[in-house]
C-alpha atoms as a PDB file:
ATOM      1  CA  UNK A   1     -28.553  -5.391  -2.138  1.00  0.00           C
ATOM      2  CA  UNK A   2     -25.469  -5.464  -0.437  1.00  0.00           C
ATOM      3  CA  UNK A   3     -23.817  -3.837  -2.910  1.00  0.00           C
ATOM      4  CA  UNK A   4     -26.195  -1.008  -2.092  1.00  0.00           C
ATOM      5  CA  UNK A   5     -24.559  -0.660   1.079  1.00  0.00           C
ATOM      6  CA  UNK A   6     -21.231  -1.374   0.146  1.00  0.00           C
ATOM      7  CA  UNK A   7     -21.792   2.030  -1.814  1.00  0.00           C
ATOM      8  CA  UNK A   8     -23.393   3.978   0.583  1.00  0.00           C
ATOM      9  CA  UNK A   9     -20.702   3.161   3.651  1.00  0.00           C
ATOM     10  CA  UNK A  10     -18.034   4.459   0.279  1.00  0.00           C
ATOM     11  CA  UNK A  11     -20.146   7.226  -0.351  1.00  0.00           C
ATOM     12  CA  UNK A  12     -20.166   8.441   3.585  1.00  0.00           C
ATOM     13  CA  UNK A  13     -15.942   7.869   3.413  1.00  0.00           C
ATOM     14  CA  UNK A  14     -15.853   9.871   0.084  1.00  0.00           C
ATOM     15  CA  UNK A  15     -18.297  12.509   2.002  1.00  0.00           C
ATOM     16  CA  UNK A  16     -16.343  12.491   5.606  1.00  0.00           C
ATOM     17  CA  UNK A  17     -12.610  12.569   4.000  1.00  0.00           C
ATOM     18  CA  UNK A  18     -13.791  15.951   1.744  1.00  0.00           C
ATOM     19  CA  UNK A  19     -14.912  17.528   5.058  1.00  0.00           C
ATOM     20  CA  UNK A  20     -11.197  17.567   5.547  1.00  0.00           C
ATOM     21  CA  UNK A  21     -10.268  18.802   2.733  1.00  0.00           C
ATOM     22  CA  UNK A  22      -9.407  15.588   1.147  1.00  0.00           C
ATOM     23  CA  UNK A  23     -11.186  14.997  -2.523  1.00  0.00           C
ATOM     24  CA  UNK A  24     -11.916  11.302  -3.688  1.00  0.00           C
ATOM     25  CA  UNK A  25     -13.028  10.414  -7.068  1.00  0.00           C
ATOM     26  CA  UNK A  26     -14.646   6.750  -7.488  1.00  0.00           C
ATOM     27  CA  UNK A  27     -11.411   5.315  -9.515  1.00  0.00           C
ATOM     28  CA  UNK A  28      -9.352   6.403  -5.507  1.00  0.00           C
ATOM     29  CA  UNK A  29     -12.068   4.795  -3.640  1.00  0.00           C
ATOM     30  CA  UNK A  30     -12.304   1.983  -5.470  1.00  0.00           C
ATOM     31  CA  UNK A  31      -8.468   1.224  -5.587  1.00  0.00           C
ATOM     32  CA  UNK A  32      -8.629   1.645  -1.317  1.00  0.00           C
ATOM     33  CA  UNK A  33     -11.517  -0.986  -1.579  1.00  0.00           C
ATOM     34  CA  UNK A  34      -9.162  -3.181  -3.407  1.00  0.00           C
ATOM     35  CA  UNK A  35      -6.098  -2.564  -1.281  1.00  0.00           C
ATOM     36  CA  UNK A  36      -8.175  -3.848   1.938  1.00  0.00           C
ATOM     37  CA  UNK A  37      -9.469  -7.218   0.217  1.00  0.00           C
ATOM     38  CA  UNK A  38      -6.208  -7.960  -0.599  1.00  0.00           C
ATOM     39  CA  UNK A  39      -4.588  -7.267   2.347  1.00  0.00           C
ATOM     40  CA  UNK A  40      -7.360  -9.474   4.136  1.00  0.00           C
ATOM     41  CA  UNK A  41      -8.261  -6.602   6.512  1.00  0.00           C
ATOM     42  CA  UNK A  42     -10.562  -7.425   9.104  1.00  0.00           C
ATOM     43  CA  UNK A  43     -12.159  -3.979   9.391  1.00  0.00           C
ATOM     44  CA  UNK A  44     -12.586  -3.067   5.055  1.00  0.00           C
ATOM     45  CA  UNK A  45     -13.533   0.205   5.999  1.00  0.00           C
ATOM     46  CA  UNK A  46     -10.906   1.458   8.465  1.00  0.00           C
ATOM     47  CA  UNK A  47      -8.320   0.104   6.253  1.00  0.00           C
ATOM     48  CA  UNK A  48      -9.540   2.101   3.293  1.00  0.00           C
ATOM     49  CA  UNK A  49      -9.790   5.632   5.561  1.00  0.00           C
ATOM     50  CA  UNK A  50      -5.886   4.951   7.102  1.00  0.00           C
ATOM     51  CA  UNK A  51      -5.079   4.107   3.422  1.00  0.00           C
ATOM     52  CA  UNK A  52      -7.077   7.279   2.082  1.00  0.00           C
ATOM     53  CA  UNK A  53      -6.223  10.051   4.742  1.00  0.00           C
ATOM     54  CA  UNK A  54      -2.309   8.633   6.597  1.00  0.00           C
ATOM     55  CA  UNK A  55      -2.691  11.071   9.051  1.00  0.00           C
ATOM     56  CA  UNK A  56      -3.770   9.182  12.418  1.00  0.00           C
ATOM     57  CA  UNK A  57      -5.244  12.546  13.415  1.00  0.00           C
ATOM     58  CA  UNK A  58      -7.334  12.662   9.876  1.00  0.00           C
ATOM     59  CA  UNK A  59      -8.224   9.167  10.194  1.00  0.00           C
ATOM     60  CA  UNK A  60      -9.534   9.385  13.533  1.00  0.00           C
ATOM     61  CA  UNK A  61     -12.161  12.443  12.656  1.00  0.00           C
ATOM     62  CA  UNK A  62     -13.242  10.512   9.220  1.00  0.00           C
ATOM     63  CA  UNK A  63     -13.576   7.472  11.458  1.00  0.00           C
ATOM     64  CA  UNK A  64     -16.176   9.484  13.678  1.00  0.00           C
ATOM     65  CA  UNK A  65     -18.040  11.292  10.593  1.00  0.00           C
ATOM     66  CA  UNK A  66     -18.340   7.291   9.157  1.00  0.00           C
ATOM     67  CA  UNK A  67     -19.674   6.113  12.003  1.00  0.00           C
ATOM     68  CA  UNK A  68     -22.033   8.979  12.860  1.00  0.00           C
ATOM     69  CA  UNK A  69     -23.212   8.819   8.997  1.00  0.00           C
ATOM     70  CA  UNK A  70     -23.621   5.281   8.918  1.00  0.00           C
ATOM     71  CA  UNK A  71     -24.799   4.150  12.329  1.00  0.00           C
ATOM     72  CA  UNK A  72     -28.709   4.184  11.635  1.00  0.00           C
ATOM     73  CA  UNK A  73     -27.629   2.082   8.304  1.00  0.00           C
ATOM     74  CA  UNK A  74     -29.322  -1.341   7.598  1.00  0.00           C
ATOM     75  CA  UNK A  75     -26.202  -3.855   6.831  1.00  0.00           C
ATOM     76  CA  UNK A  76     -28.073  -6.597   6.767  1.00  0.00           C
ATOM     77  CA  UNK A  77     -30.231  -6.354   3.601  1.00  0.00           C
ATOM     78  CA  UNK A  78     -31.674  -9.460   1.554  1.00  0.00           C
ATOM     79  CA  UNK A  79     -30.710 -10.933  -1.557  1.00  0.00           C
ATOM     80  CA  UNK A  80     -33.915 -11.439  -3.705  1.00  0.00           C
ATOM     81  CA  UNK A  81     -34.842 -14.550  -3.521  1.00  0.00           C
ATOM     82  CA  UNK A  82     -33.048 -15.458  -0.027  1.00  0.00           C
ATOM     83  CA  UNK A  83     -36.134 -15.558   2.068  1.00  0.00           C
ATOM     84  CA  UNK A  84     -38.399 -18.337  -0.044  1.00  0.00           C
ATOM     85  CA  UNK A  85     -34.802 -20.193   0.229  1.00  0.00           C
ATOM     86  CA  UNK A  86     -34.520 -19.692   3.060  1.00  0.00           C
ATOM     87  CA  UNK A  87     -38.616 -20.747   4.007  1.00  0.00           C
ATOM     88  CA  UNK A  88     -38.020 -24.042   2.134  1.00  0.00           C
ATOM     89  CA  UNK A  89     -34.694 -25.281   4.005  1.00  0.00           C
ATOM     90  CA  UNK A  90     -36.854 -24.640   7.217  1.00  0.00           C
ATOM     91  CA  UNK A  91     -39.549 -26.816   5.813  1.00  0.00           C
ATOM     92  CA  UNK A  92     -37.096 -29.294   5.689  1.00  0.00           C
ATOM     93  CA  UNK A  93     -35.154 -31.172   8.551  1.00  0.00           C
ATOM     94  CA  UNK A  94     -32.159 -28.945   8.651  1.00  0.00           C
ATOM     95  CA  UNK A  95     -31.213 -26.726  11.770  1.00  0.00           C
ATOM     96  CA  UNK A  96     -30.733 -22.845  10.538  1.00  0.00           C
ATOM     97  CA  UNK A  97     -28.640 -20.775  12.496  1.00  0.00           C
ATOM     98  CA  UNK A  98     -27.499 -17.228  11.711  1.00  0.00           C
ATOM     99  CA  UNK A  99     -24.516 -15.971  13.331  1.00  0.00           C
ATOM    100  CA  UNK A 100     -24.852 -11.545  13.293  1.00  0.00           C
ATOM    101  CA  UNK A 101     -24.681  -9.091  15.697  1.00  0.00           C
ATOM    102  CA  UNK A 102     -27.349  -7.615  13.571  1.00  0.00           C
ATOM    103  CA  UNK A 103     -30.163  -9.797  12.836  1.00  0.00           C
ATOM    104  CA  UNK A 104     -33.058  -8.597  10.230  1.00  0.00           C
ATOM    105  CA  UNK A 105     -35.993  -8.905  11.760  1.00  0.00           C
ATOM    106  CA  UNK A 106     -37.803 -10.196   8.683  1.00  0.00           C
ATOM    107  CA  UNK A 107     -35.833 -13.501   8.385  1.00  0.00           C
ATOM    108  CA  UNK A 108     -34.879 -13.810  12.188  1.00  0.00           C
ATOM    109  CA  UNK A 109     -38.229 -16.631  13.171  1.00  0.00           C
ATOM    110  CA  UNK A 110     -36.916 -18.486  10.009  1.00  0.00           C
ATOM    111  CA  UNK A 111     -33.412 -19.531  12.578  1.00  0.00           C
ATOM    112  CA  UNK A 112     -33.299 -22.140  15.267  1.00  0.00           C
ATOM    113  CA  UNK A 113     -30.610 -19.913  16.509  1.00  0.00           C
ATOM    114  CA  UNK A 114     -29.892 -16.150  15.858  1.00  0.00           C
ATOM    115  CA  UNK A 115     -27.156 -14.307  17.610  1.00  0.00           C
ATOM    116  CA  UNK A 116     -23.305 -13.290  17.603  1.00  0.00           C
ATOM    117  CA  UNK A 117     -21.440 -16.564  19.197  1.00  0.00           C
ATOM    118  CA  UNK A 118     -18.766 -18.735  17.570  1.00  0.00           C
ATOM    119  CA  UNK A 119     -19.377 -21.269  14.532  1.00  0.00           C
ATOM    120  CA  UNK A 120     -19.052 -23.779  17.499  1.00  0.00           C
ATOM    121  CA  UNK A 121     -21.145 -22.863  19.609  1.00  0.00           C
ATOM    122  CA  UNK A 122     -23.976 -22.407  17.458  1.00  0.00           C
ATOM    123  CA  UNK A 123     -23.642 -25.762  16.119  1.00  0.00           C
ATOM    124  CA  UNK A 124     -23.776 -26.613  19.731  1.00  0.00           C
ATOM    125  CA  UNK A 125     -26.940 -24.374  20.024  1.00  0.00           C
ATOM    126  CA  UNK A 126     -28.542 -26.441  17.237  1.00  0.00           C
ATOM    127  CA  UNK A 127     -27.511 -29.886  18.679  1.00  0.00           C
ATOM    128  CA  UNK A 128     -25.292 -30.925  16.780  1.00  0.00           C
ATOM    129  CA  UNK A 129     -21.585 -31.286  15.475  1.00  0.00           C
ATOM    130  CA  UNK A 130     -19.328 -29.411  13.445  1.00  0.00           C
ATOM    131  CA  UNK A 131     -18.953 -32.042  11.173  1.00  0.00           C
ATOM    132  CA  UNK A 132     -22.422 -32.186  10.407  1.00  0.00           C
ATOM    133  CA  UNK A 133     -22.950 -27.739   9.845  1.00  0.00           C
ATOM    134  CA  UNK A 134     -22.498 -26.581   6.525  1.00  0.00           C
ATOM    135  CA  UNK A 135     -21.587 -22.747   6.787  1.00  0.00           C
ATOM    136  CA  UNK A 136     -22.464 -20.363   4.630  1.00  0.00           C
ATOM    137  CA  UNK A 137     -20.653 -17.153   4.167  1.00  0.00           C
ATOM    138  CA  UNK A 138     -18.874 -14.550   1.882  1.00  0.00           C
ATOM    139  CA  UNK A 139     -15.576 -13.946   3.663  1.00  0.00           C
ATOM    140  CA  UNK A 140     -12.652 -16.165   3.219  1.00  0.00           C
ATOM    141  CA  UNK A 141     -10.869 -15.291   6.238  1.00  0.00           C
ATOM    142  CA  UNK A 142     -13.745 -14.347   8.455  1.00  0.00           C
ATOM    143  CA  UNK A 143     -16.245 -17.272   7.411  1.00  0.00           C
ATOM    144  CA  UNK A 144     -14.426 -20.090   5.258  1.00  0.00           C
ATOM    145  CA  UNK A 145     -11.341 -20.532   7.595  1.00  0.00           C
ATOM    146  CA  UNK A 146     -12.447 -20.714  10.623  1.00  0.00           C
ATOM    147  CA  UNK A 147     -15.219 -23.005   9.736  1.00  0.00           C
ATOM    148  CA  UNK A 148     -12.916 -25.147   7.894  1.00  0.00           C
ATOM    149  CA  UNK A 149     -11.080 -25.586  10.703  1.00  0.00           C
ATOM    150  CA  UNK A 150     -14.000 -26.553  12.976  1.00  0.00           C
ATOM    151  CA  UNK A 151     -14.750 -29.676   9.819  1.00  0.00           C
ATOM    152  CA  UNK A 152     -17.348 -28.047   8.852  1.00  0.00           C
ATOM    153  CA  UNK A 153     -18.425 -28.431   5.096  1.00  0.00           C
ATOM    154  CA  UNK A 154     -18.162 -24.613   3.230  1.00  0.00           C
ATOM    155  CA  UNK A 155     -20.167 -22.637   0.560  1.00  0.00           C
ATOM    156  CA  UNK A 156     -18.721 -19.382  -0.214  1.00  0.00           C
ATOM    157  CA  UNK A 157     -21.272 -16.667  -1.426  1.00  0.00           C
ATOM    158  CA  UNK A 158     -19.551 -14.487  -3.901  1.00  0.00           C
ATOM    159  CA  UNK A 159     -20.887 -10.589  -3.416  1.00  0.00           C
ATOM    160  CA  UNK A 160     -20.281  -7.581  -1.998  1.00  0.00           C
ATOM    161  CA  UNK A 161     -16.947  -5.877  -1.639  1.00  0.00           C
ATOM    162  CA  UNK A 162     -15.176  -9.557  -0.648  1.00  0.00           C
ATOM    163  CA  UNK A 163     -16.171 -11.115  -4.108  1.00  0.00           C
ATOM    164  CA  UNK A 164     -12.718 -11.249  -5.597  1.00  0.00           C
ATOM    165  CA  UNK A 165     -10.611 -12.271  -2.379  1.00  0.00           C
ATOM    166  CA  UNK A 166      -8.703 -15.627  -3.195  1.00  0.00           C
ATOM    167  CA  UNK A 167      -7.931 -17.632  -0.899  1.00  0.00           C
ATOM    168  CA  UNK A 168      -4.280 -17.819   0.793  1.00  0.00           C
ATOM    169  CA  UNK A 169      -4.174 -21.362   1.582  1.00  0.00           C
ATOM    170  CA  UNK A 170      -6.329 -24.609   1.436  1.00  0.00           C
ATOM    171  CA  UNK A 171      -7.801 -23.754   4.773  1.00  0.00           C
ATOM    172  CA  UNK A 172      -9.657 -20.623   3.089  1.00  0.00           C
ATOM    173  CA  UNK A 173     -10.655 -22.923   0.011  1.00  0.00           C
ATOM    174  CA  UNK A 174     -14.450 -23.579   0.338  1.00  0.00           C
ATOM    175  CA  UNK A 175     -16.454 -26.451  -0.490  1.00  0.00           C
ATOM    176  CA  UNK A 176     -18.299 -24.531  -3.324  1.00  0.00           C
ATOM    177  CA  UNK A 177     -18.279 -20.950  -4.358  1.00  0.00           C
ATOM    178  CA  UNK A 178     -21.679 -19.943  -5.460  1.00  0.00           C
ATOM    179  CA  UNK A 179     -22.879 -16.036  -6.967  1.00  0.00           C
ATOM    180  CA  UNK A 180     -26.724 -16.161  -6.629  1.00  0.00           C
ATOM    181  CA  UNK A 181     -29.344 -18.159  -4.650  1.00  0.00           C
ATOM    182  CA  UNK A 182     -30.013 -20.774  -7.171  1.00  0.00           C
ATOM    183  CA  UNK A 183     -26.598 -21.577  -7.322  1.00  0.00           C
ATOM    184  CA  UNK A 184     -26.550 -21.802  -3.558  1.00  0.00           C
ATOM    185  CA  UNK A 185     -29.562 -23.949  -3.336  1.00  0.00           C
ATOM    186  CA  UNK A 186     -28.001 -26.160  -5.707  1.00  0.00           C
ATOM    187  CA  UNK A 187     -24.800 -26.535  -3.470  1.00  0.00           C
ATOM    188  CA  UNK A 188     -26.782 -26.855   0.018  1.00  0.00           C
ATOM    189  CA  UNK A 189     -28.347 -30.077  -1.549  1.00  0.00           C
ATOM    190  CA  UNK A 190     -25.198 -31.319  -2.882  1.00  0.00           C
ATOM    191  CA  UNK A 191     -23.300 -30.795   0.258  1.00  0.00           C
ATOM    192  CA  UNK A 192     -26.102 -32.207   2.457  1.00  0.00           C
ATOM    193  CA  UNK A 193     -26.011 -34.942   0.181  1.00  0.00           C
ATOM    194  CA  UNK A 194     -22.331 -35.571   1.237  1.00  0.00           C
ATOM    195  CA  UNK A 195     -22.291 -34.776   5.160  1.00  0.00           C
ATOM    196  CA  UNK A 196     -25.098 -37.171   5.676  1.00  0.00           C
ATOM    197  CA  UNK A 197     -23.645 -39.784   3.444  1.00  0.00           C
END
């Protein structure tokens, strides 16, 4: 699913940079995708339009056509599968938090804590250490790192546009790097296994 939205935010950059003129096939998308993984770029898609359009004149009016195109869109879609996962750690003694600006309404009463603060202070929320959280995430630098650096233990979902970012250093090496739900069940026991141990 979020590969589904991965598209359509492409689609609305291939649709706003043709408004000016400027004609993208998928091969020229796909290659500006790249370019921003690998140059670790905080913001994927206003890397790829100053890397498609140069002009800072160009890339400012794409910018707005993105953003009008794309600001009703749902970026925080499910993974089939994630919610019974998700319904079974609750069931269990483990604190949930969820750290979005965006939360999905379906899976938000599944969290002890749902919001947009820093690894830290949600394990704070959920009362308890660092060095007891496992985080869960899909971004090397944006996820993996920082939690990493806060001791907690790491489980790096591989999907969506960030899939093939490797990591720079030790500090963005996760604990385990999982690609569907089972897998990630399977390394959510393991790891609980170890940070309780």
């Amino acid at each position: 699913m979020v590969a589904e939205v991965t598209q359509a935010r492409d689609g609305a950059i291939a649709a706003a940079c043709g408004m000016d003129g400027i004609r993208l096939d998928q091969a020229t998308i796909d290659e500006a995708s790249e370019r921003a993984v690998e140059a670790f770029a905080p913001d994927a898609h206003a890397h790829m339009i100053e890397t498609l359009c140069g002009d800072p004149r160009t890339v400012e009016r794409v910018r707005h056509r993105v953003h009008a195109m794309t600001a009703d869109l749902n970026v925080f879609q499910l993974r089939p599968g994630i919610d019974d996962l998700l319904r079974k750690l609750r069931g269990s003694d483990l604190g949930l938090g969820l750290v979005t600006s965006q939360p999905n309404a379906d899976v938000a009463e599944l969290f002890d804590y749902c919001g947009p603060r820093p690894l830290a202070m949600v394990a704070e929320a959920l009362g308890m250490v660092p060095a007891d959280c496992i985080m869960v995430g899909d971004r090397l630098d944006n996820d993996i790192a920082p939690a990493r650096a806060l001791g907690m233990a790491t489980i790096r979902f591989r999907t969506g546009r960030h899939r093939r970012q490797a990591p720079r250093s030790p500090a963005e090496t996760p604990d385990a790097e999982v690609t569907d739900v089972r897998e990630l069940e399977v390394a959510i026991e393991t790891l609980v296994r170890s940070v309780s141990a």
